[in-house]
Protein backbone atom coordinates (compact mmCIF):
# COMPACT_ATOMS: atom_id res chain seq x y z
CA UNK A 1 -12.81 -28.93 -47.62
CA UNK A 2 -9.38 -29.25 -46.70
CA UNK A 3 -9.10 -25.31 -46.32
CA UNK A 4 -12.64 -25.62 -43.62
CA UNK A 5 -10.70 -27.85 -42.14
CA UNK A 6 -7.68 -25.67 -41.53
CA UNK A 7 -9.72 -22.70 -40.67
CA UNK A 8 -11.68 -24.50 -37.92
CA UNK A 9 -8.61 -25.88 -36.30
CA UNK A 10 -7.48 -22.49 -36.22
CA UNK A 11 -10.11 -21.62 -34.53
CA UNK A 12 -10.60 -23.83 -32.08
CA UNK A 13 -7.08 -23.09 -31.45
CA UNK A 14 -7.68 -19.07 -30.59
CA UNK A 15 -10.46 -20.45 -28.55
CA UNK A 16 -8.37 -22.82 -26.29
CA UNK A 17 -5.73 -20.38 -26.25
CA UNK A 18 -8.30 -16.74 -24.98
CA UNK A 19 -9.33 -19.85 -22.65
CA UNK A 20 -5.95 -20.31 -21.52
CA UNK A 21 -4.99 -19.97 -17.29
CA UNK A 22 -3.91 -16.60 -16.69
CA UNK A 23 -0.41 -16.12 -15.24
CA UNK A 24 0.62 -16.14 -11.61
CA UNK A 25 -0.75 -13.10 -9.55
CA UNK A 26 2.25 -10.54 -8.32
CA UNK A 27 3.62 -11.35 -4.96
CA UNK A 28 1.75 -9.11 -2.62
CA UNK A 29 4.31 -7.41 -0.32
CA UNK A 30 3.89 -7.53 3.29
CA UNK A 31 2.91 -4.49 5.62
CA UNK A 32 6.97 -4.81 6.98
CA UNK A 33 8.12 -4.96 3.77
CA UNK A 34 6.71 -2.24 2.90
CA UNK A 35 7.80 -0.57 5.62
CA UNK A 36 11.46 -1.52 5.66
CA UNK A 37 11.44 -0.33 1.89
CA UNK A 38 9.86 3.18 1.94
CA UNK A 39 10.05 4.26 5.48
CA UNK A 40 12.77 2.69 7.41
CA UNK A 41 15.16 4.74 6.49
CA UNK A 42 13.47 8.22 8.24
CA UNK A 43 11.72 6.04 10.74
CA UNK A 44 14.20 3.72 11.85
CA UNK A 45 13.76 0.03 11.87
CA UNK A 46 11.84 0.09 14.89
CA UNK A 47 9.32 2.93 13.89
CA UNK A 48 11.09 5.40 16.54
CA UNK A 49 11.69 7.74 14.02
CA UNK A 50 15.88 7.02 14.46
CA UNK A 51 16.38 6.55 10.96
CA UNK A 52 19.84 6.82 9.22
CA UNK A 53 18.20 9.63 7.31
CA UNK A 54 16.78 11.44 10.24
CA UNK A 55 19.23 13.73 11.54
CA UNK A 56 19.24 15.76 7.87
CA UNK A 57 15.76 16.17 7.99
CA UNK A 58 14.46 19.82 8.94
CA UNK A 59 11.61 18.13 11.74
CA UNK A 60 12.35 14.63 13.02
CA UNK A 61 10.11 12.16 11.90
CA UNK A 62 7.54 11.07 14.05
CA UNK A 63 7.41 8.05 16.25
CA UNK A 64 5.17 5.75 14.83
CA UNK A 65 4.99 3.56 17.66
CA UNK A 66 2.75 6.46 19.26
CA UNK A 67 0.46 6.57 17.11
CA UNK A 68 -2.78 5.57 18.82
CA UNK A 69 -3.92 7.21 21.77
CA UNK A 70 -4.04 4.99 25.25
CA UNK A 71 -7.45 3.25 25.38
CA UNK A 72 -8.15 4.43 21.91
CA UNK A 73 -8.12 2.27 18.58
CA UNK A 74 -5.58 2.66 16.28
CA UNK A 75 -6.74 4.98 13.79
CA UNK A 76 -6.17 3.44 10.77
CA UNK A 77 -8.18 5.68 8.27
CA UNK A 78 -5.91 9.31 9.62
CA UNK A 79 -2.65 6.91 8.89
CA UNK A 80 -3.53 5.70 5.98
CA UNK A 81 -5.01 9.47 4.56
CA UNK A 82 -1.60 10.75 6.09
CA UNK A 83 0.77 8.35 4.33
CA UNK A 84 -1.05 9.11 1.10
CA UNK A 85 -0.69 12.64 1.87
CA UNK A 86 -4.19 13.55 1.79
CA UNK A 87 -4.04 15.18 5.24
CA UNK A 88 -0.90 16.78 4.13
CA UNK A 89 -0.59 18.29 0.66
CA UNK A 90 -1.42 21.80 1.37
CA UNK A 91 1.46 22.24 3.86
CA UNK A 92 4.24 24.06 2.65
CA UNK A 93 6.45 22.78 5.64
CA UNK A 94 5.99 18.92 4.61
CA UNK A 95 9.09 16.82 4.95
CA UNK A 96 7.33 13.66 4.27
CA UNK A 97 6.41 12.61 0.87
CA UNK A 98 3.13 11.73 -0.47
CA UNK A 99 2.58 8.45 -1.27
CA UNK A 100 0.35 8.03 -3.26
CA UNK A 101 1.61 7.50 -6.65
CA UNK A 102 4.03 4.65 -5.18
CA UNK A 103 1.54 2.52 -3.05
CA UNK A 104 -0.96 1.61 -5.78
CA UNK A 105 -1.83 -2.05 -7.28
CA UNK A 106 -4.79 -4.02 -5.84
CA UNK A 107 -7.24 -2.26 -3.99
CA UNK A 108 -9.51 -3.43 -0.88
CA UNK A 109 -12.38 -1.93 -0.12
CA UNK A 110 -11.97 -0.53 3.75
CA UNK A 111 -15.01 1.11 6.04
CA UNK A 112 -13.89 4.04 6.34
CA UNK A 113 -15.98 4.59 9.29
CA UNK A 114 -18.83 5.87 7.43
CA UNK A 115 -20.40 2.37 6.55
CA UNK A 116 -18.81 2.70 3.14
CA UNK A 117 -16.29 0.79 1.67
CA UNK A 118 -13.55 2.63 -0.04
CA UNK A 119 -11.10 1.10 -2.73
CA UNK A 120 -8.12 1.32 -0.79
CA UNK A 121 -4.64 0.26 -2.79
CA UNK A 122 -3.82 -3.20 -1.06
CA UNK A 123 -0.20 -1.76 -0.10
CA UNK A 124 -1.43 0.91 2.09
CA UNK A 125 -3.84 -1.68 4.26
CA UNK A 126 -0.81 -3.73 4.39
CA UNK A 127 1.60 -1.05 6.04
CA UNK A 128 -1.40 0.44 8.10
CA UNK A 129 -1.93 -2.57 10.02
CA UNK A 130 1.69 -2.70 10.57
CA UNK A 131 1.83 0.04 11.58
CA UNK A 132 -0.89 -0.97 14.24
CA UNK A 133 1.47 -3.30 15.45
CA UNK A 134 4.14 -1.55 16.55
CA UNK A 135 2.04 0.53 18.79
CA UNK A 136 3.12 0.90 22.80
């Protein structure tokens, strides 16, 4: 009996423990953040594209603070594809990386603008609507 008793504790004990709190969730970065880390350093603090790293690039990097069109929304699907470099990885001439092996982690599903929502890594939204504040 003593043995049933052992193995039922034991039990009960896996049970508490599969029904344990899982640990804290990663901290999520924010959009500047993520900016400052990756693409400050071409782009320039400011988004101007006056980067330390500029001026040893072959093209200058763009200005991202002219990014949306007067009178126009800021077009946050093209930014986002370009970042990831799905706009850009058949040109040979690309200075920027892709980027889509570094933003990953949570995704958010984002209208694309066809009424579907698209799993879209959590990281990228973040630095897109960033991005959308910067704009002039």
């Amino acid at each position: 009996m003593n043995r049933n008793i052992k193995a039922a504790a034991l039990s009960a004990a896996m049970a508490l423990g599969a029904c344990a709190m899982p640990g804290p969730e990663p901290e999520l970065l924010t959009g500047r953040a993520i900016f400052l880390q990756n693409c400050a350093s071409c782009h320039g603090a400011d988004g101007r594209g006056d980067g330390p790293m500029a001026a040893g690039l072959p093209r200058p990097p763009a200005d991202l603070t002219r990014l949306r069109a007067e009178g126009e929304p800021f077009p946050t699907v093209h930014v986002m594809s370009y970042i990831d470099g799905y706009f850009r990885q058949d040109d040979p001439g690309q200075v920027m990386p892709e980027f889509s092996g570094v933003f990953t982690g949570p995704t958010l599903h984002v209208d694309t603008g066809d009424g579907l929502l698209t799993p879209t890594p959590q990281p990228l939204v973040a630095l897109s609507e960033y991005l959308a504040t910067l704009q002039e």
